[in-house]
C-alpha atoms as a PDB file:
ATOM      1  CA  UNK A   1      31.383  14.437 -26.561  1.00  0.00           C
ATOM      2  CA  UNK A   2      31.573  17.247 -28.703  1.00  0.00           C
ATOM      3  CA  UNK A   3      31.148  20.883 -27.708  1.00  0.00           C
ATOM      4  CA  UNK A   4      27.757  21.098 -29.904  1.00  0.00           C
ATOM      5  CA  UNK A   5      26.358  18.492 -27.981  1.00  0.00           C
ATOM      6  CA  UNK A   6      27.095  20.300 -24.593  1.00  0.00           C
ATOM      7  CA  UNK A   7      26.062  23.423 -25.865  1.00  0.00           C
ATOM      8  CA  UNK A   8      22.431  21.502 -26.821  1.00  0.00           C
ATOM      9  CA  UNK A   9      22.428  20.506 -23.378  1.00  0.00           C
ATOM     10  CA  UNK A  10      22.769  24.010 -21.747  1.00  0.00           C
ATOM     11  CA  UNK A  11      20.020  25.294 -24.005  1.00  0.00           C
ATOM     12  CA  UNK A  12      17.843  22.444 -23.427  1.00  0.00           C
ATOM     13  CA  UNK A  13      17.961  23.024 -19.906  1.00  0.00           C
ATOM     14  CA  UNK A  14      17.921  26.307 -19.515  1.00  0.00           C
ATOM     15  CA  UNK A  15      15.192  26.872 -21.794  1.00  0.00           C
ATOM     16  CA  UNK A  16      13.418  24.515 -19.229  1.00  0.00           C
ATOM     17  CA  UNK A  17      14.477  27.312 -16.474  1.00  0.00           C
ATOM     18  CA  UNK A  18      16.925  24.140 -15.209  1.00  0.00           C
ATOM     19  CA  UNK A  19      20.288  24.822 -14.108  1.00  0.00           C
ATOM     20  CA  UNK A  20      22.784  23.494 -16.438  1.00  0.00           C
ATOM     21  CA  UNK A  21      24.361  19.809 -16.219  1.00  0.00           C
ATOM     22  CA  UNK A  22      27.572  20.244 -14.228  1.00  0.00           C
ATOM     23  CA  UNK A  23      29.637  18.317 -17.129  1.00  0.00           C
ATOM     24  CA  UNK A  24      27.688  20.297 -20.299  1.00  0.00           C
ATOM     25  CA  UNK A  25      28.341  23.476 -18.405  1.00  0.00           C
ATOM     26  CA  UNK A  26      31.756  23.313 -17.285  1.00  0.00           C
ATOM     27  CA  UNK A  27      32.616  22.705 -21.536  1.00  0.00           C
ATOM     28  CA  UNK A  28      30.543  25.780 -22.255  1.00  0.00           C
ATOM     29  CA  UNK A  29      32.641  28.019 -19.731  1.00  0.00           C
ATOM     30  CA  UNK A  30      35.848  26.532 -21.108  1.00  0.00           C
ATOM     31  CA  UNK A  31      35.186  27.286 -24.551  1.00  0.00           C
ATOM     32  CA  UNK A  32      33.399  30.662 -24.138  1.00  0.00           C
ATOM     33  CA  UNK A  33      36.327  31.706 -22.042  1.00  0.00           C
ATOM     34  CA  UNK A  34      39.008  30.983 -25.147  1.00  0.00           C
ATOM     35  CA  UNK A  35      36.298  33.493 -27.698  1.00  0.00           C
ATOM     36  CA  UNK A  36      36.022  36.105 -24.989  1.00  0.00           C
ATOM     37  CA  UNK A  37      40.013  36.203 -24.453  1.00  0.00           C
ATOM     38  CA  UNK A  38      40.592  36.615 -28.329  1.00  0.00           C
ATOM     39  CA  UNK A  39      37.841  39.411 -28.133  1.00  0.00           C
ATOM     40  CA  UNK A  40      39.606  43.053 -27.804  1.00  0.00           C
ATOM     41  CA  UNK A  41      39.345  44.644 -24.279  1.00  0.00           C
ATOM     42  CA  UNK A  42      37.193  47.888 -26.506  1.00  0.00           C
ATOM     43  CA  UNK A  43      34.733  45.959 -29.165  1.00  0.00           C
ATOM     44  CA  UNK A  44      34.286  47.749 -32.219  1.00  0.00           C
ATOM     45  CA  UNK A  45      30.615  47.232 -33.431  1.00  0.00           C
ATOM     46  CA  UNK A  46      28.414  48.613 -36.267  1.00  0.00           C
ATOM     47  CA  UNK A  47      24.811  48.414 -36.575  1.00  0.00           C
ATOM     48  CA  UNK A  48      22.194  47.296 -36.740  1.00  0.00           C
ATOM     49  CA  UNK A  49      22.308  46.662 -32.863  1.00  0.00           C
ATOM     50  CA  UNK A  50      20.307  46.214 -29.796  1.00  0.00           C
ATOM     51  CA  UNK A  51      21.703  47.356 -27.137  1.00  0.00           C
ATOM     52  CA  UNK A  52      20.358  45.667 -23.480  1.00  0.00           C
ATOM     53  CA  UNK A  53      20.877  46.412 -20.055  1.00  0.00           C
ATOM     54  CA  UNK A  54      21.170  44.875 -16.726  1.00  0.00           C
ATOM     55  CA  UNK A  55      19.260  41.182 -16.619  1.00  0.00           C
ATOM     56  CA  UNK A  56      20.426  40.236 -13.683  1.00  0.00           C
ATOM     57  CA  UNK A  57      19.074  36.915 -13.734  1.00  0.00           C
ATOM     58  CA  UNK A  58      16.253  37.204 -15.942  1.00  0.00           C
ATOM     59  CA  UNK A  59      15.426  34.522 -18.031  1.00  0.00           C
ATOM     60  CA  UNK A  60      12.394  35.366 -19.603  1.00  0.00           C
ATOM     61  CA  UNK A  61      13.383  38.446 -20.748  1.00  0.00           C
ATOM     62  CA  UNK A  62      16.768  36.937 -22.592  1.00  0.00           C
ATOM     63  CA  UNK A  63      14.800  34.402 -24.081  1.00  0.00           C
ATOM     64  CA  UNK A  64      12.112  36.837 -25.571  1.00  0.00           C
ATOM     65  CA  UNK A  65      14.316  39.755 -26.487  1.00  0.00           C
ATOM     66  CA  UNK A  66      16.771  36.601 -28.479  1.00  0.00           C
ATOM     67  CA  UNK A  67      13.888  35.098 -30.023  1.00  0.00           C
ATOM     68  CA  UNK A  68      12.766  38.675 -31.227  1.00  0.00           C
ATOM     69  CA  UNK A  69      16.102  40.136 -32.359  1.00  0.00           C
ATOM     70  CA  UNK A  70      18.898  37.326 -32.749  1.00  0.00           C
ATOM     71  CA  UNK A  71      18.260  36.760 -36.402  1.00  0.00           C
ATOM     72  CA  UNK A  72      18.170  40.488 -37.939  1.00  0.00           C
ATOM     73  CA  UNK A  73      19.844  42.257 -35.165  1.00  0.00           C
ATOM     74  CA  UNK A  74      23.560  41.821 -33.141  1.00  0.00           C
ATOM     75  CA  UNK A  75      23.079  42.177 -29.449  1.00  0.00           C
ATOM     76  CA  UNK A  76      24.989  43.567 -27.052  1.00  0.00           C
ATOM     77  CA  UNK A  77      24.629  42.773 -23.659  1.00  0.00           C
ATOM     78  CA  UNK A  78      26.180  45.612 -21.107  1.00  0.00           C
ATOM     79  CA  UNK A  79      26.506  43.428 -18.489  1.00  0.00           C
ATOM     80  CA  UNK A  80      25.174  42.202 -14.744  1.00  0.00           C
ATOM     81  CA  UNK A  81      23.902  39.044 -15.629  1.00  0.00           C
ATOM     82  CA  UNK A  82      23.585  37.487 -12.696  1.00  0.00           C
ATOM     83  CA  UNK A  83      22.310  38.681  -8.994  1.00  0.00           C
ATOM     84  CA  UNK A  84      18.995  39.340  -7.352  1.00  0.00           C
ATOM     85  CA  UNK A  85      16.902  37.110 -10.098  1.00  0.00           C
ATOM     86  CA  UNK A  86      16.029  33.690  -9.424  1.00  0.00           C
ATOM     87  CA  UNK A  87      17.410  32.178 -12.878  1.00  0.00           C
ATOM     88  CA  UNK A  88      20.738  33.364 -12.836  1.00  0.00           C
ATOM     89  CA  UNK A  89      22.554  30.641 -13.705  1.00  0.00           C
ATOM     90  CA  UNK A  90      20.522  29.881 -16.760  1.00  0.00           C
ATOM     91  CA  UNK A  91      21.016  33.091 -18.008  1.00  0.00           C
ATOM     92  CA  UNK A  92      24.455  33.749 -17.524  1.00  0.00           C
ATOM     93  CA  UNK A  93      24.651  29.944 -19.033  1.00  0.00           C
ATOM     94  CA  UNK A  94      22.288  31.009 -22.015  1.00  0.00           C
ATOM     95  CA  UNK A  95      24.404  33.768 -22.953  1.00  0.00           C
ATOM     96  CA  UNK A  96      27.655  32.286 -22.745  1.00  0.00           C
ATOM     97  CA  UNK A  97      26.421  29.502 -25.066  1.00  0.00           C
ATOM     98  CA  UNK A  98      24.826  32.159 -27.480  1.00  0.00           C
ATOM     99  CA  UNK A  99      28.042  33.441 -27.731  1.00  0.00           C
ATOM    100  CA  UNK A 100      29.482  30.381 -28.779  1.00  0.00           C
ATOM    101  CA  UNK A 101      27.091  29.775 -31.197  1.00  0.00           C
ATOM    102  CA  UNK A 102      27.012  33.305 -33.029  1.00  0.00           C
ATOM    103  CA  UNK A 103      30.472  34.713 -31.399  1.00  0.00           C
ATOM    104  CA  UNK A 104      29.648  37.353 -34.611  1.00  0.00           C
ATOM    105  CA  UNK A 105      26.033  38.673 -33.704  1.00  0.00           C
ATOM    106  CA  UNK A 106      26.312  38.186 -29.816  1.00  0.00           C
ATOM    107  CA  UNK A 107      28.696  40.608 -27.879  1.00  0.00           C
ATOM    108  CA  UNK A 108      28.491  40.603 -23.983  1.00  0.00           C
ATOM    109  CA  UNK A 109      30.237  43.121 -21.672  1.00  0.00           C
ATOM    110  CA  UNK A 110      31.816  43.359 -18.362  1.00  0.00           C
ATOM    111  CA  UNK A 111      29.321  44.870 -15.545  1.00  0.00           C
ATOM    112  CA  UNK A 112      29.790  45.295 -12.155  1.00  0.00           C
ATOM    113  CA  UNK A 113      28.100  41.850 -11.050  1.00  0.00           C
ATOM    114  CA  UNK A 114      31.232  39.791 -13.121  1.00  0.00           C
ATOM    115  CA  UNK A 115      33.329  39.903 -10.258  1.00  0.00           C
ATOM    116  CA  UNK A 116      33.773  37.531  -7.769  1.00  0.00           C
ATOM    117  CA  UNK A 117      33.781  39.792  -4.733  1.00  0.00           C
ATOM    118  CA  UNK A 118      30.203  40.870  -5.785  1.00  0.00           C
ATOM    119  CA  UNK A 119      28.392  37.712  -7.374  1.00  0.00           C
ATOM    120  CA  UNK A 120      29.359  35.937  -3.907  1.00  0.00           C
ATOM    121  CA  UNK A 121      27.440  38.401  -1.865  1.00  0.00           C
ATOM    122  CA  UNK A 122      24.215  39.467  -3.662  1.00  0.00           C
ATOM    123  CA  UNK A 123      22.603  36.187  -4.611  1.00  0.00           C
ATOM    124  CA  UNK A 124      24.563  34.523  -7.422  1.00  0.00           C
ATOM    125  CA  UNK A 125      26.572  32.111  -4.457  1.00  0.00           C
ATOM    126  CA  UNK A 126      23.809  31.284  -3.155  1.00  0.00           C
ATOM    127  CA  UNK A 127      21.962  29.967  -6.111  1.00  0.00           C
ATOM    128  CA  UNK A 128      24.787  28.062  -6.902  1.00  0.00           C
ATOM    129  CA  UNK A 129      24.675  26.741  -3.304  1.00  0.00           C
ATOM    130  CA  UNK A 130      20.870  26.031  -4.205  1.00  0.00           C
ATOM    131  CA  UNK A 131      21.031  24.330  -7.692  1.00  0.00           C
ATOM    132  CA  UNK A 132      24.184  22.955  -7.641  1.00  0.00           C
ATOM    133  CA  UNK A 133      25.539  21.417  -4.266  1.00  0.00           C
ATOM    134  CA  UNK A 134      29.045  20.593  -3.210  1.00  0.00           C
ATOM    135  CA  UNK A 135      30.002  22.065  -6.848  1.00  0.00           C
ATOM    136  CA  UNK A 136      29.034  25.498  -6.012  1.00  0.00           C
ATOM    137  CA  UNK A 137      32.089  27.085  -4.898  1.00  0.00           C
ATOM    138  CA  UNK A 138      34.223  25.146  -7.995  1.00  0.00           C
ATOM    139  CA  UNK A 139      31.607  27.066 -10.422  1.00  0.00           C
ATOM    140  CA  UNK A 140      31.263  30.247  -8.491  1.00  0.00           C
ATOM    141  CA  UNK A 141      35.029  30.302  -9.420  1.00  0.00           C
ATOM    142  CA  UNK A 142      35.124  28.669 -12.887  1.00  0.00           C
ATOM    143  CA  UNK A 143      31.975  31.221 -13.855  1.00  0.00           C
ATOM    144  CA  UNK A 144      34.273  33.973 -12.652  1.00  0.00           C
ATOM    145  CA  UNK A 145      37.111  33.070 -14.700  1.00  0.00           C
ATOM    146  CA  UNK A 146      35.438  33.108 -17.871  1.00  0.00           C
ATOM    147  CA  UNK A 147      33.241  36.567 -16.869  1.00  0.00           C
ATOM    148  CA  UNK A 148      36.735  37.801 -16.003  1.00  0.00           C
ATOM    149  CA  UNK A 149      37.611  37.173 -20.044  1.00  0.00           C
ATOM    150  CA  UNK A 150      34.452  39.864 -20.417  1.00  0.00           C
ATOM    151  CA  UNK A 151      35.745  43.051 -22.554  1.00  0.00           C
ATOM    152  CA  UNK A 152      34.556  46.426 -20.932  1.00  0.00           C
ATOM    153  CA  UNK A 153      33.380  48.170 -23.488  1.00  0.00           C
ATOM    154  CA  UNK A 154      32.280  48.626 -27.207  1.00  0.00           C
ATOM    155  CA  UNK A 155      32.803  51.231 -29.341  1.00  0.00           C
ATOM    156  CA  UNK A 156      29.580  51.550 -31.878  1.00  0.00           C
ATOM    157  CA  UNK A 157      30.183  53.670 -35.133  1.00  0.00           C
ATOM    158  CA  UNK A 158      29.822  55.062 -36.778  1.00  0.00           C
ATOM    159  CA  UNK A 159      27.976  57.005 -34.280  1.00  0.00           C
ATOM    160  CA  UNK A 160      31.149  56.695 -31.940  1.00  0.00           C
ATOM    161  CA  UNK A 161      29.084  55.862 -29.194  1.00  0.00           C
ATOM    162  CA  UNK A 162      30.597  54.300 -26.157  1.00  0.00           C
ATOM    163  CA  UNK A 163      28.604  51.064 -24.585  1.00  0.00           C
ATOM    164  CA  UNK A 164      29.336  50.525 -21.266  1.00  0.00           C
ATOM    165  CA  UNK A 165      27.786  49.208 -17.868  1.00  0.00           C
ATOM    166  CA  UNK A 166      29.038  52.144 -15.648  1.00  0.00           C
ATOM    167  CA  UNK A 167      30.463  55.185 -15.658  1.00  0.00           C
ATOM    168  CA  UNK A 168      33.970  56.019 -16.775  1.00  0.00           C
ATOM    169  CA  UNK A 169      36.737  55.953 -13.690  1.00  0.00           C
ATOM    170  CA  UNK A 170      38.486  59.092 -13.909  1.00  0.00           C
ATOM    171  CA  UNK A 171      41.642  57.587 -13.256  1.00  0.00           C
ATOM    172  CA  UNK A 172      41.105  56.034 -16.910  1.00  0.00           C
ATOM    173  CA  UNK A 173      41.011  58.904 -19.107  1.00  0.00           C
ATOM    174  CA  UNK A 174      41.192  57.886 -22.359  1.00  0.00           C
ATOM    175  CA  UNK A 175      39.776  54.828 -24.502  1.00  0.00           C
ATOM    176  CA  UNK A 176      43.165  54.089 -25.416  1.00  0.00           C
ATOM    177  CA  UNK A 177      44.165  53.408 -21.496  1.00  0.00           C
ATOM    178  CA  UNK A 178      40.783  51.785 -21.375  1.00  0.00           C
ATOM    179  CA  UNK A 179      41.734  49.028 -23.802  1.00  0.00           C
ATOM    180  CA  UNK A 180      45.102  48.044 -22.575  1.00  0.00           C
ATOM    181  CA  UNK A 181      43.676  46.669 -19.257  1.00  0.00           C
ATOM    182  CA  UNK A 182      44.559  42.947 -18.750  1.00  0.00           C
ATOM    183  CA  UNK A 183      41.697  40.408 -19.048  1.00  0.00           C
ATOM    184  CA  UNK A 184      41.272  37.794 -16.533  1.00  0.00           C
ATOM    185  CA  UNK A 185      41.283  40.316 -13.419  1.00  0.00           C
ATOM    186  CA  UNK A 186      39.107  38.931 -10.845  1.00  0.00           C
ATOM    187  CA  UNK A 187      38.239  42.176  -8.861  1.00  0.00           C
END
């Protein structure tokens, strides 16, 4: 089957607020995992924009602020996707796919929830546990591979403003030690 068709799939279901087919999302992660490694670690991005926050599992509001904006507008997502909500995995899924689809007009980032040592403990496990069986711990890692492919940041001129999830470490100084981290870090 081809990668459109499992992409239809994972919108189908999670625009039904159904967790993804095991076989339809495991292609999605693969492929979205290839764009986000060719993506720069720093995203350079001009507008028009709109810029969201922390979803952390919330559906409804991806699927009303795409609807709204996807056509005029490129988003960019600043991370947590998943956690605390009870759709998680449909939105994280949603997004990924989106990506796919319009790698060009949707940009996610890196938050704090993307790592495995967090998305185990507050909620995203267990939902997998929940909606997906014996194949949770096989995606809780496979869903952590590709979020590890996340860049951290974009950089949105001209305005030169800096999109992030957090705050800057001050270990990491400069943007230019900020973009040569490796991708595909799971902590």
């Amino acid at each position: 089957m081809s990668l459109l068709h499992h992409l239809k799939k994972v919108f189908e279901d999670c625009k039904s607020s159904s967790a993804p087919d095991y076989t339809n999302l495991v292609q999605v992660l693969k492929a979205a995992e290839k764009i986000l490694l060719s993506e720069p670690q720093i995203l350079i991005l001009r507008e028009p924009v709109v810029i969201v926050g922390d979803l952390h599992g919330d559906l409804e509001a991806v699927l009303k602020i795409t609807g709204r904006h996807l056509e005029s507008y490129k988003l960019v997502f600043l991370g947590d996707y998943v956690d605390r909500g009870n759709f998680s995995i449909e939105t994280v899924s949603y997004l990924l796919a989106l990506k796919l689809l319009y790698p060009e007009r949707v940009f996610l980032l890196r938050g704090n929830h993307e790592a495995i040592l967090v998305n185990q403990s507050y909620g995203f496990y267990y939902e997998l546990v929940k909606k997906m069986g014996r194949k949770a711990f096989e995606l809780l890692v496979r869903f952590n591979e590709t979020l590890s492919a996340l860049p951290y940041a974009a950089l949105l001129k001209p305005y030169r403003l800096l999109l992030i999830h957090g705050g800057i470490p001050t270990s990491l100084p400069s943007l230019k030690e900020r973009a040569r981290l490796p991708k595909n870090r799971h902590a």
